[in-house]
Structure formats: C-alpha cells, structure tokens
C-alpha atoms as a PDB file:
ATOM      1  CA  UNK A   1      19.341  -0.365 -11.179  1.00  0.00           C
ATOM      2  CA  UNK A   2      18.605   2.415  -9.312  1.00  0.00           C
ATOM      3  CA  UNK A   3      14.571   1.292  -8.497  1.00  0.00           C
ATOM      4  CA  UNK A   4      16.464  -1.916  -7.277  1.00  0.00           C
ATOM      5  CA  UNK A   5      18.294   0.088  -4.640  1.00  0.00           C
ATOM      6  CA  UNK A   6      15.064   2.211  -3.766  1.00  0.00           C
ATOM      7  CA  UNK A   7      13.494  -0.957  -2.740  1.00  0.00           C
ATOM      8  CA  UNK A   8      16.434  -1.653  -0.794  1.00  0.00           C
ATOM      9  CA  UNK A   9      16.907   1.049   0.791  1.00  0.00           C
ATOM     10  CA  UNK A  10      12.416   1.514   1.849  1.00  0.00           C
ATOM     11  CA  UNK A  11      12.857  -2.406   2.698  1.00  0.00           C
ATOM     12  CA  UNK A  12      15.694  -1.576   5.546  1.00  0.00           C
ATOM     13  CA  UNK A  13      13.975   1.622   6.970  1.00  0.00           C
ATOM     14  CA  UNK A  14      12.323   1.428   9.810  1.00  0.00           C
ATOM     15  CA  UNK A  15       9.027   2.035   8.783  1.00  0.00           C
ATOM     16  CA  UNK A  16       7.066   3.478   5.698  1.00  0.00           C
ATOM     17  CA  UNK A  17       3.838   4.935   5.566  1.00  0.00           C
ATOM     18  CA  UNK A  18       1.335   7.023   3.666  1.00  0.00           C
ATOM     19  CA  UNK A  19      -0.605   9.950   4.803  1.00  0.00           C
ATOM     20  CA  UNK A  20      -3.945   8.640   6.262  1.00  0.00           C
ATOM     21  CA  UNK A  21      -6.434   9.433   3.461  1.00  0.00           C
ATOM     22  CA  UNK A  22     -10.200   9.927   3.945  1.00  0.00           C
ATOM     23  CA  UNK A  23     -12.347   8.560   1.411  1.00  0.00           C
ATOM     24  CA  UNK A  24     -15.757   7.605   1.237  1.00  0.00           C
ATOM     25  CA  UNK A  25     -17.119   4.084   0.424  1.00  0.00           C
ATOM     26  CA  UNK A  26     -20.276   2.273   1.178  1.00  0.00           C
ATOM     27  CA  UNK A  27     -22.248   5.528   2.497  1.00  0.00           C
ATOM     28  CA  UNK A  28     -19.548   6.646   4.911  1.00  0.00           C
ATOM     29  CA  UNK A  29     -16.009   8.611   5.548  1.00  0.00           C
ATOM     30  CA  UNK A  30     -13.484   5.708   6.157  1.00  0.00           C
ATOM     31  CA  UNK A  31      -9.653   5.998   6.328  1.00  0.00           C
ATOM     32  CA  UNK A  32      -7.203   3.703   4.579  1.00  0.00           C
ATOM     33  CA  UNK A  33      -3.526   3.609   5.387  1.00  0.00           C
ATOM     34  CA  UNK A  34      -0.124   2.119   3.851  1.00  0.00           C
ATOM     35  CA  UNK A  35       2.443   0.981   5.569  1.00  0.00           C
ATOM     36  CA  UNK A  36       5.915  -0.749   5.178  1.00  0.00           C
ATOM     37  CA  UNK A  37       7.109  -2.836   8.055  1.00  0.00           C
ATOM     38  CA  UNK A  38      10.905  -3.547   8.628  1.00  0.00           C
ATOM     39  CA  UNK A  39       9.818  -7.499   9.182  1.00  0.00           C
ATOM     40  CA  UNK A  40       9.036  -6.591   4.654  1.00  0.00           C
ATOM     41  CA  UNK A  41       5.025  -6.810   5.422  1.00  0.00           C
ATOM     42  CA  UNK A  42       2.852  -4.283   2.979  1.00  0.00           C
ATOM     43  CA  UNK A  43      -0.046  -3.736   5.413  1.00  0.00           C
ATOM     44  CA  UNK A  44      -3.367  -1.344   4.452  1.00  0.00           C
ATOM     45  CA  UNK A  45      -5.014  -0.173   7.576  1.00  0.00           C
ATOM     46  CA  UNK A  46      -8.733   1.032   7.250  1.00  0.00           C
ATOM     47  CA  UNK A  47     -10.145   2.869  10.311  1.00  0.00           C
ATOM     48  CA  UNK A  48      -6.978   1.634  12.158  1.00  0.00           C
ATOM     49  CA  UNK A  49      -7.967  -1.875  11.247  1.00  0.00           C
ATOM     50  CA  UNK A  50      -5.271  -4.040   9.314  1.00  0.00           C
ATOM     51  CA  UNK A  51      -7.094  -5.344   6.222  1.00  0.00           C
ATOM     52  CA  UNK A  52      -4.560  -6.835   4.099  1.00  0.00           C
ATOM     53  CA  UNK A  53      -0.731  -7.947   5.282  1.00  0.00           C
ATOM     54  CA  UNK A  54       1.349  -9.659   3.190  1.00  0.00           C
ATOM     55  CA  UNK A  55       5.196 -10.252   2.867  1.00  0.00           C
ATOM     56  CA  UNK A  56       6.767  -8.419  -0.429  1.00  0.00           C
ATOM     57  CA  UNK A  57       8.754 -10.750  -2.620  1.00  0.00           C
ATOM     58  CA  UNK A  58      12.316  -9.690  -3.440  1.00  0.00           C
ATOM     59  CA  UNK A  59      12.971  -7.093  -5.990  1.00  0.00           C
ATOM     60  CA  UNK A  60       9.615  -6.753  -6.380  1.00  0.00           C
ATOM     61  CA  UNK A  61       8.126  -3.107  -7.654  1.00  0.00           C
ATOM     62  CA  UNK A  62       4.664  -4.008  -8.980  1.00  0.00           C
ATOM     63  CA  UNK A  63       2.550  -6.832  -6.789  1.00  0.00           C
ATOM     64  CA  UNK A  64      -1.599  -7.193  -5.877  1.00  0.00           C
ATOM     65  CA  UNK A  65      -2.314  -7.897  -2.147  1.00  0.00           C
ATOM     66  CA  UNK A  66      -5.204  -8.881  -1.208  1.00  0.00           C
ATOM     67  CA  UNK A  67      -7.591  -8.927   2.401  1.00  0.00           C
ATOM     68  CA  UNK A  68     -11.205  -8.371   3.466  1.00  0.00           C
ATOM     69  CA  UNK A  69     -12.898  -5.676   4.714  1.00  0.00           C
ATOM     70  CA  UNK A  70     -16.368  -6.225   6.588  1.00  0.00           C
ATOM     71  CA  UNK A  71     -17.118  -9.031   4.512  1.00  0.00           C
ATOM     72  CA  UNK A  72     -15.861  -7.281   1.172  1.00  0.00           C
ATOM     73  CA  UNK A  73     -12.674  -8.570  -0.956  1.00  0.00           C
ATOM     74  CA  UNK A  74     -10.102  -5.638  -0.822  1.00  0.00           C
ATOM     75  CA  UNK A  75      -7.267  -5.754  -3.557  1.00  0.00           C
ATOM     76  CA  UNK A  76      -4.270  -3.567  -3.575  1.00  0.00           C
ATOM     77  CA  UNK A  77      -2.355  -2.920  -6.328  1.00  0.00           C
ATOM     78  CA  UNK A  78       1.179  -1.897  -5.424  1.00  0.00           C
ATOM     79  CA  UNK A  79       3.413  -0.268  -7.934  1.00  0.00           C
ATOM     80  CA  UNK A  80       6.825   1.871  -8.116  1.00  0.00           C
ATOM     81  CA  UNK A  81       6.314   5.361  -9.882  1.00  0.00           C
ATOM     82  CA  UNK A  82       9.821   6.768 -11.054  1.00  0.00           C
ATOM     83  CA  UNK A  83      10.155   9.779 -12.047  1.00  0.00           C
ATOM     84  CA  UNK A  84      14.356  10.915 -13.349  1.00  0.00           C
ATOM     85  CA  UNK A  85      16.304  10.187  -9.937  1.00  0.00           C
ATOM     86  CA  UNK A  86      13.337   8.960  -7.112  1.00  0.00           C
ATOM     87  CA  UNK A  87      10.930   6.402  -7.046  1.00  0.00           C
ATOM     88  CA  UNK A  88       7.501   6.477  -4.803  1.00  0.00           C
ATOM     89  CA  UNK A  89       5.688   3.339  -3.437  1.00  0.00           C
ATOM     90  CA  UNK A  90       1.915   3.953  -5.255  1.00  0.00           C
ATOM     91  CA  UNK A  91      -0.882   1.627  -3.694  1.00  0.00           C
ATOM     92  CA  UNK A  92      -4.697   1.719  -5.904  1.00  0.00           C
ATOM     93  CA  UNK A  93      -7.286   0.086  -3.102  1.00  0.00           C
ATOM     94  CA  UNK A  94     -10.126  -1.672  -4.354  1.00  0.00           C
ATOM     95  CA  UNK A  95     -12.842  -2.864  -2.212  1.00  0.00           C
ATOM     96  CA  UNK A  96     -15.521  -4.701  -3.852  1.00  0.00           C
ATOM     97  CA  UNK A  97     -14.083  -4.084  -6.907  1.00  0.00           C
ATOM     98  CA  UNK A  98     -14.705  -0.114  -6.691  1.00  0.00           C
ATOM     99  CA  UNK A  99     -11.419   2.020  -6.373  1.00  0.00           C
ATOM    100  CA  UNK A 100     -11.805   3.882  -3.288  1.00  0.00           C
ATOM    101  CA  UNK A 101      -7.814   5.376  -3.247  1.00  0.00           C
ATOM    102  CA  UNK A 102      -4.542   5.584  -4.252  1.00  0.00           C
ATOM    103  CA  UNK A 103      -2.266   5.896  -1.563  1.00  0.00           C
ATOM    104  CA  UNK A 104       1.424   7.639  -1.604  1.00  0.00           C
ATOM    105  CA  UNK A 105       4.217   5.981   0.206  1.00  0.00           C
ATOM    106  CA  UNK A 106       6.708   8.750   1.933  1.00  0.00           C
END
C-alpha cells in the first residue's frame, strides 16, 4: 500500500531527478541522468541528450525502458527500493549490454 502511494505521490510532483553521475563508457567520461516528468515520462539524459523517454504505466514499480545512444541499444531497468517507511526510484543503465550506472531518484 504504501509503495502505491509513493508512486503517487513522485507521479504528481513536479519533477524528479537523479544526481548527474559521471561514468565512463566506450573510452570516455559521459554523464547519464534520470528524470521524472509531471506529463509521467521516465527520461535518461546522457551528456544532456535524451536517450530513452517513455510513459510509466500505472502502479507500476519495476519496468525496462529502452532508447539508443550513438548507434548503441540503451536499456534501463527501473525499480522501487523500499526500505521500512520510504521507497527510492533505482534506474541500472545498460548500453550495449554493459552496465554503465545505477542511478538514484531524489
């Protein structure tokens, strides 16, 4: 009940988003980005470029996205950590089938 009402509640903010993490993939620093948008749109941002967007389902705490990056299949695989009283958005991104990060959702 209560992870039903976390969704909720992250679906009618405003906006969620994770710390910008830099990780290195294909011989270079990149950084990926999460983001909730109010419109219910998961988006991952790499260098400041939307990869993957896609609209959540309803109730949903564990989905895969998926995009492209340069040519490369990304996959993100969205799931709800709880942990006693909160929940946190966790997002593993694949690109190319090599985990590059896992992204927190504040």
């Amino acid at each position: 009940m209560y992870k039903y009402v976390a969704v909720a509640f992250l679906l009618l903010a405003a906006c969620a988003e994770s710390i910008p993490e830099v990780s290195y993939y294909d011989g270079r620093n990149i950084t990926i980005q999460m983001r909730a948008t109010p419109e219910s749109n998961w988006e991952v941002l790499i260098d400041g470029e939307i990869v993957v967007q896609e609209k959540t389902k309803a109730f949903s705490t564990n989905e895969t996205l998926h995009g492209m990056y340069k040519g490369k299949p990304v996959m993100v695989r969205r799931y709800l950590r709880s942990n006693g009283w909160t929940s946190t958005h966790v997002a593993d991104v694949f690109i190319d089938g090599q985990l590059v990060e896992t992204l927190v959702l504040q």
